[in-house]
Protein backbone atom coordinates (compact mmCIF):
# COMPACT_ATOMS: atom_id res chain seq x y z
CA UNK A 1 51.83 7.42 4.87
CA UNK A 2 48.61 5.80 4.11
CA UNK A 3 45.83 7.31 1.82
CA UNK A 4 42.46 8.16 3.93
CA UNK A 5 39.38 7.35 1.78
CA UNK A 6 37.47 10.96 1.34
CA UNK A 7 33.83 10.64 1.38
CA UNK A 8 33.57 11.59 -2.61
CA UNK A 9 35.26 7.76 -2.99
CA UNK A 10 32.35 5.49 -3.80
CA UNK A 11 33.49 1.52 -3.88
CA UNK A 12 32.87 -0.37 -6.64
CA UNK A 13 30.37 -2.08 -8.43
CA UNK A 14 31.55 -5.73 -6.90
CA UNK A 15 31.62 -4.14 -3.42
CA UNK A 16 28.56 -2.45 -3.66
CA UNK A 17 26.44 -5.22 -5.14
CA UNK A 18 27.91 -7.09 -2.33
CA UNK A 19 27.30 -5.05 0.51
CA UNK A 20 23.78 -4.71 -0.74
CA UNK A 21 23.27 -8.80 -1.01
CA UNK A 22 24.28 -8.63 2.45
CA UNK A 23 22.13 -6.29 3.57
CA UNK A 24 18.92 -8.50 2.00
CA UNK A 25 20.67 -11.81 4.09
CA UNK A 26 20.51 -9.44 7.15
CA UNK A 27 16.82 -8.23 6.61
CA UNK A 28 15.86 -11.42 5.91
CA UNK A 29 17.17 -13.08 9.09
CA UNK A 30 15.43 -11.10 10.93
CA UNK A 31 11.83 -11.84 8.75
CA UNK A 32 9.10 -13.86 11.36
CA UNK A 33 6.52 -15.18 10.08
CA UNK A 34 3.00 -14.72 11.49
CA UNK A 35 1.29 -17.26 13.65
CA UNK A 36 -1.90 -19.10 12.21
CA UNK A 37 -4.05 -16.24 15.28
CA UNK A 38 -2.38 -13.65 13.90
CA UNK A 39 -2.79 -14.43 10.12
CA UNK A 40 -6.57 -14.85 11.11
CA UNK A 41 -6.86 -11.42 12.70
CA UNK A 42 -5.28 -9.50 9.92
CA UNK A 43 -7.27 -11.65 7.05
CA UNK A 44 -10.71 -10.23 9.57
CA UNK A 45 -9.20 -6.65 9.70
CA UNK A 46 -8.42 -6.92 5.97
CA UNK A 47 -12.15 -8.34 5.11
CA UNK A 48 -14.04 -5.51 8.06
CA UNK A 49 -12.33 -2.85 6.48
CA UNK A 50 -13.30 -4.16 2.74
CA UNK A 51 -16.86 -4.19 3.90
CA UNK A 52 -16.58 -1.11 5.37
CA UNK A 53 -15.39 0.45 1.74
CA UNK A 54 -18.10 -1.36 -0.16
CA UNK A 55 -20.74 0.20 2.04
CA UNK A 56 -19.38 3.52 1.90
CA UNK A 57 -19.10 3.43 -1.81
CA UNK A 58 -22.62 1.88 -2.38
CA UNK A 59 -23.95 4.86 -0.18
CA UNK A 60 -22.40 7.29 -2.43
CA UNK A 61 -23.32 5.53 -5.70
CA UNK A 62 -27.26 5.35 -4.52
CA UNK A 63 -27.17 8.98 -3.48
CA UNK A 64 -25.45 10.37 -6.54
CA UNK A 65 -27.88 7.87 -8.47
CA UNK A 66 -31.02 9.85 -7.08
CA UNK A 67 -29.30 13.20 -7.15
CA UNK A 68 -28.65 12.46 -11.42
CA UNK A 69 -32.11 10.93 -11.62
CA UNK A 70 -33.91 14.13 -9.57
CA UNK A 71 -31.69 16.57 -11.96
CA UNK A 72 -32.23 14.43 -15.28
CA UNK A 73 -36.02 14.98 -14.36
CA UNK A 74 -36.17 18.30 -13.63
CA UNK A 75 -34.56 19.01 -16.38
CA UNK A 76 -36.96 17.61 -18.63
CA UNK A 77 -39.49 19.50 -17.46
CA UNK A 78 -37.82 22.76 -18.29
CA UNK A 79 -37.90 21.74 -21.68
């Protein structure tokens, strides 16, 4: 009678480095690479949303700026 493999039986190191070279052949088969319009549109949404950041940050760095510079004066008047 033949042996089953249980699911506790792990293959080797070979078969597993194997299986998992095989696996990258597969995934990269299937890799497409982007046409020069869609390169383009992702390098815009890339550089809008970049923009979009900076402003966003500069907005907060002016406002805190004021908000420290308001306190800072304030606070030497206290004094």
């Amino acid at each position: 009678m033949a042996s089953l493999k249980t699911q506790t039986e792990r293959p080797g190191l070979i078969a597993r480095m194997r299986n998992w070279f095989h696996d990258i052949v597969a995934e990269l088969r299937r890799v497409v690479k982007p046409t020069p319009e869609e390169t383009t549109q992702m390098m815009l949404v890339v550089i809008g949303f970049v923009l979009v950041a900076a402003i966003w940050f500069a907005f907060w760095d002016v406002l805190l700026t004021r908000l420290t510079h308001q306190i800072d004066l304030w606070a030497q008047g206290v004094r």
